[in-house]
Protein backbone atom coordinates (compact mmCIF):
# COMPACT_ATOMS: atom_id res chain seq x y z
CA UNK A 1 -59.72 9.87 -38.83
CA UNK A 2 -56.04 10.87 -39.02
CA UNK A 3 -53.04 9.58 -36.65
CA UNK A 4 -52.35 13.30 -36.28
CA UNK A 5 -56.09 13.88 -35.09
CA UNK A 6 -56.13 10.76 -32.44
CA UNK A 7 -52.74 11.75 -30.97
CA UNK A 8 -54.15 15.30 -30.93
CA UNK A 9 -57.24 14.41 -28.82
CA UNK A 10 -55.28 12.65 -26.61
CA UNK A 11 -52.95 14.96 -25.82
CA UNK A 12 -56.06 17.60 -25.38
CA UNK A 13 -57.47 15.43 -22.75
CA UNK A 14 -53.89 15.09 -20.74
CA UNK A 15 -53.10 19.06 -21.58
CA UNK A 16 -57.05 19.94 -20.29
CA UNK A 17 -56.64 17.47 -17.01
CA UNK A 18 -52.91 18.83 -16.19
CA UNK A 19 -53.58 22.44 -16.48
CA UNK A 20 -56.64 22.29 -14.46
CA UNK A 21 -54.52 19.88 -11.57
CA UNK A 22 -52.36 23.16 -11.89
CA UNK A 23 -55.07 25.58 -11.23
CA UNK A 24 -57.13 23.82 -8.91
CA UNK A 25 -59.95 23.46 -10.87
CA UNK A 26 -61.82 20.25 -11.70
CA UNK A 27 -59.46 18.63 -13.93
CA UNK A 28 -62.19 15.78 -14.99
CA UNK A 29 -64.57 18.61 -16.19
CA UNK A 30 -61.80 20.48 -18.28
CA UNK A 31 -60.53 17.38 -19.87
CA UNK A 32 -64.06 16.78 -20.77
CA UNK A 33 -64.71 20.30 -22.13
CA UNK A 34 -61.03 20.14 -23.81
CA UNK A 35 -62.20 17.27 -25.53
CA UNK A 36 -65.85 18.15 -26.83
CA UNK A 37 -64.15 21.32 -27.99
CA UNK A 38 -61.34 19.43 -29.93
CA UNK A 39 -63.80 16.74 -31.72
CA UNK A 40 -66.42 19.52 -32.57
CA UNK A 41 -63.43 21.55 -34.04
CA UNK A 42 -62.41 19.02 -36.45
CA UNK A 43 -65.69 17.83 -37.83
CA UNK A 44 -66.03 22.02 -38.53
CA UNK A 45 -63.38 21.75 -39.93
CA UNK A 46 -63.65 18.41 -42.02
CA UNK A 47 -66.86 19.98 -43.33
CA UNK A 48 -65.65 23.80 -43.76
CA UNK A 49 -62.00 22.80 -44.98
CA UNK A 50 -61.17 19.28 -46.00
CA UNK A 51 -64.48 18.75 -48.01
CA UNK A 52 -64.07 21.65 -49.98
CA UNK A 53 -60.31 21.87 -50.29
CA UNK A 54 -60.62 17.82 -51.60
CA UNK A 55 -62.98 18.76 -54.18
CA UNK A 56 -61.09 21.61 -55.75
CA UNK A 57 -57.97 19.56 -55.75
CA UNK A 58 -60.46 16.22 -57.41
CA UNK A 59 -61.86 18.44 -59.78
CA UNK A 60 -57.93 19.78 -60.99
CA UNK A 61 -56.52 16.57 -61.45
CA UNK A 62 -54.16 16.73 -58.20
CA UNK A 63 -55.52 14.49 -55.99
CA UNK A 64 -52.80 11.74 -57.74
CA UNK A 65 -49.94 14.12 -55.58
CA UNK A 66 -49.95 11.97 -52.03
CA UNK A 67 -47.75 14.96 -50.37
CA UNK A 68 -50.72 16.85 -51.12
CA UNK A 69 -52.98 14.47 -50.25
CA UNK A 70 -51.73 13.83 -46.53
CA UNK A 71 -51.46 17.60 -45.89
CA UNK A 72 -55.35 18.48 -46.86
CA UNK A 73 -56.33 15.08 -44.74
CA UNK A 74 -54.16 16.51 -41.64
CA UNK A 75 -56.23 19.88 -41.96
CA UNK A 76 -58.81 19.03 -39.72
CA UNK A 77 -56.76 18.04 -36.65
CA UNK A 78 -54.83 21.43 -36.96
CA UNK A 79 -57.85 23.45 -36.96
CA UNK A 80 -58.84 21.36 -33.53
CA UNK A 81 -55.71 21.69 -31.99
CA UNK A 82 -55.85 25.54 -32.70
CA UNK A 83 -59.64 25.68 -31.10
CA UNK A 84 -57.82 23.66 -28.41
CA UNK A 85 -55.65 26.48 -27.62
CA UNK A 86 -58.83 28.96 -27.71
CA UNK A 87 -61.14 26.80 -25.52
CA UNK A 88 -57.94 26.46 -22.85
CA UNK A 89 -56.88 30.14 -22.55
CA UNK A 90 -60.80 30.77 -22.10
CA UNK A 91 -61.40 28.08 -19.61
CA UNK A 92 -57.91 29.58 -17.84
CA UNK A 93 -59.27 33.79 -18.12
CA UNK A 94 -62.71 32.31 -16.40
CA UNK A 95 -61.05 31.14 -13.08
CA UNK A 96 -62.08 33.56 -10.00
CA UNK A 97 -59.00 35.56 -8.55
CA UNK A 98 -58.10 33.75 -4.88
């Protein structure tokens, strides 16, 4: 697992429990949800991006570039920082009116 993807889950869990403190919701069950969303993101997209994205680069001899390398590995945690923003503005268009 990446740096980027570790920072990225926590900052889900203290973006989830903030906004819901904010809203007056329960902030424990929104970090939770925040966080289930991000780590089922990224293996989706481990499996749906980085595996196949790896194996193109393998098979065409590029896999020696490290640049390249780094930015296919970090592919993952963008896609589940991207859900993140999707499961948030759901959780946020699901509060009742007061």
């Amino acid at each position: 697992m990446s740096l980027l993807a570790k920072l990225g889950a926590v900052a889900v869990i203290v973006w989830f429990y903030m906004t819901a403190k904010e809203k007056g919701e329960n902030a424990t069950k929104w970090a939770i949800v925040g966080f289930i969303g991000y780590c089922l993101a990224a293996v989706l997209g481990y499996f749906a991006i980085y595996k196949p994205l790896s194996a193109v680069f393998l098979t065409h001899g590029t896999a020696s570039n490290p640049v390249m390398a780094i930015l296919i590995s970090q592919l993952p945690a963008v896609v589940a920082l991207l859900a993140a923003v999707l499961i948030r503005k759901r959780l946020i268009d699901t509060i009742p009116e007061k």
